[in-house]
N, C-alpha and C. Protein backbone atom coordinates (compact mmCIF):
# COMPACT_ATOMS: atom_id res chain seq x y z
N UNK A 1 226.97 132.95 -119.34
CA UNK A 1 226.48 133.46 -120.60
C UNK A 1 225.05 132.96 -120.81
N UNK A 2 224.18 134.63 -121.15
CA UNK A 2 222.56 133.40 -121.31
C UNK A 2 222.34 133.23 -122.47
N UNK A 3 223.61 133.01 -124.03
CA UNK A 3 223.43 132.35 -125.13
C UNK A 3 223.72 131.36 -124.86
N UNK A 4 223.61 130.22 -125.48
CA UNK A 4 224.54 128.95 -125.80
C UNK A 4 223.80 128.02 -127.04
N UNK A 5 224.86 127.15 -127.30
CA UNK A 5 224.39 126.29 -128.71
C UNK A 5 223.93 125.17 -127.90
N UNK A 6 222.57 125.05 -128.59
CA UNK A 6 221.78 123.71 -128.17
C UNK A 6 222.38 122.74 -129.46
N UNK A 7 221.45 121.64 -128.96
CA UNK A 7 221.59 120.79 -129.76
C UNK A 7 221.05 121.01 -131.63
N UNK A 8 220.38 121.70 -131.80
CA UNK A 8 219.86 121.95 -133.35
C UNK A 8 220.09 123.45 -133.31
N UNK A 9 219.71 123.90 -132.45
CA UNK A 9 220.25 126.07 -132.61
C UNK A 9 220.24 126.79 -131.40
N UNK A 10 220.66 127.36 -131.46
CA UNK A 10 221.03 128.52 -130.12
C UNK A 10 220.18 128.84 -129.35
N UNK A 11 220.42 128.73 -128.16
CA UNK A 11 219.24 128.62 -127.26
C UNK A 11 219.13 129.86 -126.24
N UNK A 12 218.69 130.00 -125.15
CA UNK A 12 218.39 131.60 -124.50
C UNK A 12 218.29 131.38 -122.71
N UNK A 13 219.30 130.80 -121.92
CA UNK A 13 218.46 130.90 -120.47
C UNK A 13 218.05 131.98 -119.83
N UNK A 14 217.06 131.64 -119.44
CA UNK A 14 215.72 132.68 -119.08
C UNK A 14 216.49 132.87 -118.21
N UNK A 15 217.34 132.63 -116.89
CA UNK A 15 217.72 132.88 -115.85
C UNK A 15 219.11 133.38 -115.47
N UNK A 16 219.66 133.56 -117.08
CA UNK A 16 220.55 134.05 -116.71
C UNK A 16 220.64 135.49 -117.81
N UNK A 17 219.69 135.68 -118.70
CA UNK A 17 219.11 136.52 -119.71
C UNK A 17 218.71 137.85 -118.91
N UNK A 18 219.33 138.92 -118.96
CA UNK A 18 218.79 140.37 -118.07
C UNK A 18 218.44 141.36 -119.37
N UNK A 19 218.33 140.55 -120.75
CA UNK A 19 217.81 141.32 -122.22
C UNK A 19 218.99 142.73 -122.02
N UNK A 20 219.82 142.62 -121.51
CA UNK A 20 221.33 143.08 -121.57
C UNK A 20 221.03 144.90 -120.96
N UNK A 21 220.08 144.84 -119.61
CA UNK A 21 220.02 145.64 -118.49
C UNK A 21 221.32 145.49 -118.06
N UNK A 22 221.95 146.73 -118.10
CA UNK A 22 223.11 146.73 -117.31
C UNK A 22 224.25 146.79 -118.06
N UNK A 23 223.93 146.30 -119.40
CA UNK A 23 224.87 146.15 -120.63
C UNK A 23 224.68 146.82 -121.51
N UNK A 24 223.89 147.60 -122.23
CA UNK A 24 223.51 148.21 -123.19
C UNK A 24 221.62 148.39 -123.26
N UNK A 25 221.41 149.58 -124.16
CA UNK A 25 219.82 150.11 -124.18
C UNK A 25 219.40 149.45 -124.93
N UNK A 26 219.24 148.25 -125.57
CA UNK A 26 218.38 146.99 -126.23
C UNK A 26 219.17 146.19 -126.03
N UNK A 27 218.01 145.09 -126.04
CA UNK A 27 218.73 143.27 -125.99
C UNK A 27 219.81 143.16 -127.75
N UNK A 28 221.23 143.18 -127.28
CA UNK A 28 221.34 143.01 -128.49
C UNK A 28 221.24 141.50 -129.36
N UNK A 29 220.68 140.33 -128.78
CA UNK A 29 220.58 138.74 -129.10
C UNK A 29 219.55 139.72 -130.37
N UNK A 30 218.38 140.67 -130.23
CA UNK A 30 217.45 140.78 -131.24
C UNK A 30 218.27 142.02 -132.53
N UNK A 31 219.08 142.82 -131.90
CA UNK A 31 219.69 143.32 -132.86
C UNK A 31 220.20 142.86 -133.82
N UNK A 32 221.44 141.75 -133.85
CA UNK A 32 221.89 141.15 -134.41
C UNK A 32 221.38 139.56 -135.04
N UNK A 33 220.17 139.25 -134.71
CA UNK A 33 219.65 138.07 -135.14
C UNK A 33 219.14 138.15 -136.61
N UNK A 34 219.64 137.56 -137.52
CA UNK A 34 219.39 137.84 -138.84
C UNK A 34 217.87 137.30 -139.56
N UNK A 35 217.22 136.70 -138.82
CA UNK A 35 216.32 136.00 -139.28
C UNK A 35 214.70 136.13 -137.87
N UNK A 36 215.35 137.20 -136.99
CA UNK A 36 214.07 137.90 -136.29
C UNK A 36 213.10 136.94 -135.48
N UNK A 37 214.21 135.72 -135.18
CA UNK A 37 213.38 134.67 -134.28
C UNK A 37 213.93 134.32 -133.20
N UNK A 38 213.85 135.61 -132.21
CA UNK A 38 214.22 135.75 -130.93
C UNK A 38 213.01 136.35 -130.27
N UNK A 39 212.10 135.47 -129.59
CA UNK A 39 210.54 135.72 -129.46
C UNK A 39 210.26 136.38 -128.03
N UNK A 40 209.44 137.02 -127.30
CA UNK A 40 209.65 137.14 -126.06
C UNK A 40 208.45 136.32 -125.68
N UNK A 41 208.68 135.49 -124.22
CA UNK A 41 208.16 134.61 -123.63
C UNK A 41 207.32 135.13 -122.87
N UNK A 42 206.24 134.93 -123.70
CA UNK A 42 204.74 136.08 -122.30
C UNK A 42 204.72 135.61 -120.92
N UNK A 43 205.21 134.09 -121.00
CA UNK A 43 204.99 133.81 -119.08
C UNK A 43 206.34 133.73 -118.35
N UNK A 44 207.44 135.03 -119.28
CA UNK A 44 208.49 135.04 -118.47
C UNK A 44 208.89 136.35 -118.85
N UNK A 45 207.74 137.56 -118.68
CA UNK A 45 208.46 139.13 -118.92
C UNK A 45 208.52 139.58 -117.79
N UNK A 46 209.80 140.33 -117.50
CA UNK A 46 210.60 140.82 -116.52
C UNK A 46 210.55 142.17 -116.50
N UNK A 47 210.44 142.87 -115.17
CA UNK A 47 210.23 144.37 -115.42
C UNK A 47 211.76 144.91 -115.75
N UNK A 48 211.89 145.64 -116.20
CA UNK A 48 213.64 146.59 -115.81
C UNK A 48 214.67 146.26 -114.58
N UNK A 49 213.74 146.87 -113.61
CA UNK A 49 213.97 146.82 -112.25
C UNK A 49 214.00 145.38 -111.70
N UNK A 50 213.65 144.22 -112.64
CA UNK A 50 213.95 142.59 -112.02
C UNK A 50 214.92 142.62 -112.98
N UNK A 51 215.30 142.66 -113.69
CA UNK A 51 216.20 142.86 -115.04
C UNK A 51 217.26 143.11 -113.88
N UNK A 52 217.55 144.61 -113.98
CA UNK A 52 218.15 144.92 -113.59
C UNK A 52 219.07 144.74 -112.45
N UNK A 53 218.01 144.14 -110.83
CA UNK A 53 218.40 142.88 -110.17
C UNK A 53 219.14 141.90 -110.39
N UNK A 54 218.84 141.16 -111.44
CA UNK A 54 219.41 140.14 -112.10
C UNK A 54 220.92 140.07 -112.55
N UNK A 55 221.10 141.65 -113.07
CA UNK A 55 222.34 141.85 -113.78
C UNK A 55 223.15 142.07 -112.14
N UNK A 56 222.78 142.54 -111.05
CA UNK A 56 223.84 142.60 -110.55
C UNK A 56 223.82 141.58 -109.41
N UNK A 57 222.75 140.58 -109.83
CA UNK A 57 223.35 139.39 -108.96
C UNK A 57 224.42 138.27 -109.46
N UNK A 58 224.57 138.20 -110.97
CA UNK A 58 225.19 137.58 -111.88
C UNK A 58 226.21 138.08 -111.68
N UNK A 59 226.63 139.43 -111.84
CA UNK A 59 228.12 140.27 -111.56
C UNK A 59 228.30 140.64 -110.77
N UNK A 60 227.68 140.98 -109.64
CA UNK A 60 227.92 141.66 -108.59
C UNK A 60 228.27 142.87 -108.44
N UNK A 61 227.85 143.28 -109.45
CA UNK A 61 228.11 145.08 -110.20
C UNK A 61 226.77 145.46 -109.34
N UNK A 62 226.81 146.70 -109.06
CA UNK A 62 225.40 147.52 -108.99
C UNK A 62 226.15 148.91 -109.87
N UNK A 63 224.56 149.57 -110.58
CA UNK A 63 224.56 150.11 -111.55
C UNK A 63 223.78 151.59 -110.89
């Protein structure tokens, strides 16, 4: 899972985070975040197609 509870608030691993390629047409962590502080990390944007990679190295799904 690339949510989890940190120590003070919920945190995001970059490496296991595919912004839910493979899962649905938006990241839903930003849909549902009530307070709009789910930021994107300029020295860690991912194309689709690495996204997408990602999702089926985690599951082993190809899409």
């Amino acid at each position: 899972m690339a949510i989890f509870e940190g120590e003070e608030i919920f945190e995001i691993d970059p490496d296991r985070c595919t912004e839910c390629v493979g899962h649905f047409d938006e990241p839903q962590c930003q849909m549902v975040c009530p307070v709009d502080c789910i930021p994107v990390d300029p020295e860690r944007t991912e194309s689709t197609a690495v996204l997408q990679q990602k999702y089926e190295t985690l599951t082993g799904k190809s899409v």
